[in-house]
Structure formats: structure tokens, C-alpha cells
N, C-alpha and C. Protein backbone atom coordinates (compact mmCIF):
# COMPACT_ATOMS: atom_id res chain seq x y z
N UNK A 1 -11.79 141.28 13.80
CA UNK A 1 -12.18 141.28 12.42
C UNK A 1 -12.57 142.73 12.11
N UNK A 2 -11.90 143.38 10.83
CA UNK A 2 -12.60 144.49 10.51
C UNK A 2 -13.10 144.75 8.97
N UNK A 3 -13.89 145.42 8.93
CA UNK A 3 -13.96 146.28 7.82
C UNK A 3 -14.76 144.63 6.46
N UNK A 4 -15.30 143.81 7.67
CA UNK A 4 -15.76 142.25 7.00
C UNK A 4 -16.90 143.02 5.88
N UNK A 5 -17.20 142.35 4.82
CA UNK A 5 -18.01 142.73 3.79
C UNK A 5 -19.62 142.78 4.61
N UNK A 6 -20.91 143.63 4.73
CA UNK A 6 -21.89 142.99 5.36
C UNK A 6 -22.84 143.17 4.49
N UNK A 7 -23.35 142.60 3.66
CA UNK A 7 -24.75 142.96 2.66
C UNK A 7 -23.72 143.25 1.49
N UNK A 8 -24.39 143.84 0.48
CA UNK A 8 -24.35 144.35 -0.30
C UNK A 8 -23.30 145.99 -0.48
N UNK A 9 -23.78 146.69 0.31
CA UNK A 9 -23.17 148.07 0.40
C UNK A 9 -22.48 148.19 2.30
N UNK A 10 -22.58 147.25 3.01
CA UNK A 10 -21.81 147.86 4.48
C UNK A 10 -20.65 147.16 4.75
N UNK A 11 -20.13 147.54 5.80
CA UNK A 11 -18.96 146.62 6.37
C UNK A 11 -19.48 146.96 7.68
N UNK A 12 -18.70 145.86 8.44
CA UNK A 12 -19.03 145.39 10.16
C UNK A 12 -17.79 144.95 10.21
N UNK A 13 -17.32 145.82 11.85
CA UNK A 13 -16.16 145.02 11.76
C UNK A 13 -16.26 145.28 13.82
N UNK A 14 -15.60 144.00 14.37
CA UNK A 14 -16.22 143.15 15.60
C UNK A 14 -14.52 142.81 16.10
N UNK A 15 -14.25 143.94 17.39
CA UNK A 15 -12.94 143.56 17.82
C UNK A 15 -13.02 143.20 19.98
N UNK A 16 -11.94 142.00 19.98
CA UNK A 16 -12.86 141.37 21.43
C UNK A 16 -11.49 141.97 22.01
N UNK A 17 -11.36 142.33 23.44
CA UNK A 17 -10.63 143.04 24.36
C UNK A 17 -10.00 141.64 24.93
N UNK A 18 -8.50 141.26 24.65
CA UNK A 18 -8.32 139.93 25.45
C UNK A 18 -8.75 139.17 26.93
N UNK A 19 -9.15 138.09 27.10
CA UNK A 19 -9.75 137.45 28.52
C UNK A 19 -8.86 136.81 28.46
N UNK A 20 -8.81 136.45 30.24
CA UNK A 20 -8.06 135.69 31.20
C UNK A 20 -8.79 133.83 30.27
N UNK A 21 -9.86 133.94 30.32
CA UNK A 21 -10.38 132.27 30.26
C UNK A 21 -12.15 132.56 29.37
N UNK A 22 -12.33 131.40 29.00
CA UNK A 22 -13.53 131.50 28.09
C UNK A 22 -14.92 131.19 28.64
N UNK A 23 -14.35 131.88 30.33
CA UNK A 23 -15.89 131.68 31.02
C UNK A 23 -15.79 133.17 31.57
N UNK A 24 -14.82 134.35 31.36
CA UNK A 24 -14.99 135.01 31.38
C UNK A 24 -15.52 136.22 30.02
N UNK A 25 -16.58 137.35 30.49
CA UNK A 25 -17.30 138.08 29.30
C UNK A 25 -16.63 138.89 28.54
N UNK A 26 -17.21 138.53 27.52
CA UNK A 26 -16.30 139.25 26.02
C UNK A 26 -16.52 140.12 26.37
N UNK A 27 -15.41 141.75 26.26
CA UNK A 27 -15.79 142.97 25.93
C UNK A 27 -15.66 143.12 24.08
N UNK A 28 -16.81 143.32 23.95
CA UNK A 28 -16.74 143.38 22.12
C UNK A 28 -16.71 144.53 21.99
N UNK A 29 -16.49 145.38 20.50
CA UNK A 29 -16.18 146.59 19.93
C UNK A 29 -16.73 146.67 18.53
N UNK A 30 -18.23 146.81 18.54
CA UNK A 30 -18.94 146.48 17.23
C UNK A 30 -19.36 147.86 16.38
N UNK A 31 -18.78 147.77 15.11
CA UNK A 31 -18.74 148.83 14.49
C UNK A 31 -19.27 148.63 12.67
N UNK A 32 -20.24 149.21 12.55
CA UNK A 32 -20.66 149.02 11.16
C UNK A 32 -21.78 150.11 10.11
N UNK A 33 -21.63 149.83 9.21
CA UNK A 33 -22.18 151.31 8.56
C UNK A 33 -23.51 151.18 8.64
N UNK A 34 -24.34 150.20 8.91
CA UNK A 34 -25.75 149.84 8.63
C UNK A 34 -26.13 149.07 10.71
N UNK A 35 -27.17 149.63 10.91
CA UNK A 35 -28.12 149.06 12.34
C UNK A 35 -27.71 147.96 12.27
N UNK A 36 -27.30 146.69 13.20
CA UNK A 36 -27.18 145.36 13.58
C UNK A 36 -27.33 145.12 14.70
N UNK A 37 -27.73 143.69 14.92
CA UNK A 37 -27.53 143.44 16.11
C UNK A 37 -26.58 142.11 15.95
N UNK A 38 -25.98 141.85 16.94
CA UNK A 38 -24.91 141.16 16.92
C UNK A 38 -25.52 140.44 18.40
N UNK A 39 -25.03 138.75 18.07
CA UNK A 39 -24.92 137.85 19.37
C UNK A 39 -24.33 137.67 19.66
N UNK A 40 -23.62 137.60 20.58
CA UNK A 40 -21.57 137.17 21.35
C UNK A 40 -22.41 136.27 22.36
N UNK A 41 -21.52 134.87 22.37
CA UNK A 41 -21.86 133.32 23.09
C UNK A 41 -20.32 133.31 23.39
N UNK A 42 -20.63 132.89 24.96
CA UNK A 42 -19.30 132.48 25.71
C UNK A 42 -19.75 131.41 26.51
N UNK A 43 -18.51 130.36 26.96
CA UNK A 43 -18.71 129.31 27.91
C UNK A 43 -20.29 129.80 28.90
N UNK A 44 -20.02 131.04 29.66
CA UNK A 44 -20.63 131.73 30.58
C UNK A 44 -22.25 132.14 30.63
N UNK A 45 -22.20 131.98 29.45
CA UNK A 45 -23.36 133.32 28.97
C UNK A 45 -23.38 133.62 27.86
N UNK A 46 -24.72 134.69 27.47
CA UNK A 46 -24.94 134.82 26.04
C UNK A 46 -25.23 136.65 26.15
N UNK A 47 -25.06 137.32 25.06
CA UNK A 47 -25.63 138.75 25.22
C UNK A 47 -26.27 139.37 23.76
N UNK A 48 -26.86 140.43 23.40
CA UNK A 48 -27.36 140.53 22.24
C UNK A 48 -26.72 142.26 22.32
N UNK A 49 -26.29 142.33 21.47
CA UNK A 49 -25.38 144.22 21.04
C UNK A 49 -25.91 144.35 20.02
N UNK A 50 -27.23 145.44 20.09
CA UNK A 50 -27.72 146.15 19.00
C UNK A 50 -26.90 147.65 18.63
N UNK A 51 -26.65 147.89 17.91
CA UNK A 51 -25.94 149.07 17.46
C UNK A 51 -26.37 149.66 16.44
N UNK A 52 -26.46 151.37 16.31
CA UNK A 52 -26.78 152.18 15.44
C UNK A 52 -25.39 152.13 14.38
N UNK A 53 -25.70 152.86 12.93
CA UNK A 53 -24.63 152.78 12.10
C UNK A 53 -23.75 153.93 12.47
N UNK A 54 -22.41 153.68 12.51
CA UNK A 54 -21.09 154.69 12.86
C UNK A 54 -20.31 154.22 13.38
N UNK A 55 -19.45 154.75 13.71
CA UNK A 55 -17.78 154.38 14.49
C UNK A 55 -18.03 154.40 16.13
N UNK A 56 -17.64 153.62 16.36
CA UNK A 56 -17.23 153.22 17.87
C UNK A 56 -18.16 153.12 18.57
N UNK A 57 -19.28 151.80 18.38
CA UNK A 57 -20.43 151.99 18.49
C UNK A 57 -20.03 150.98 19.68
């Protein structure tokens, strides 16, 4: 997903690196103009990706 609307004035956009199976861990690619934190939930496990605003975070 990119460039998704987030608030008012940002975009977030959240790209996953393909897996073998859904008990293996997402590599995510979280990118957005405004601080977030983001939750990614898999069969496996859970993780929390806080990120500053900019590219290729």
C-alpha cells in the first residue's frame, strides 16, 4: 500500500517483502510524512514499528 491518505495532511504508505508461509515474519517497509507507530500481527507473533517522518524509514 502506498501513498494511503493518513490524517488530514500525511500519507503512510506500508510495503511487506514476500514470505514463504504466514508463520513466517513480515519484513515491512513503513514510510510516512508524520511519526507513527505501526502494529504488524502474523500467525507467529506480533511487533510494534515506530518510525520518524521521511522516506525509507
Amino acid at each position: 500500500m502506498e501513498n494511503y491518505p493518513f490524517g488530514p495532511e500525511a500519507t503512510l504508505s506500508l510495503l511487506c517483502e514476500e514470505r514463504g508461509s504466514t508463520a513466517e515474519e513480515p519484513q515491512v517497509t513503513v514510510t510516512s510524512d508524520r511519526p507513527v507507530t505501526v502494529e504488524i500481527f502474523w500467525d507467529e507473533g506480533r511487533q510494534s514499528k515506530t518510525v520518524v517522518a521521511g522516506p525509507g524509514n
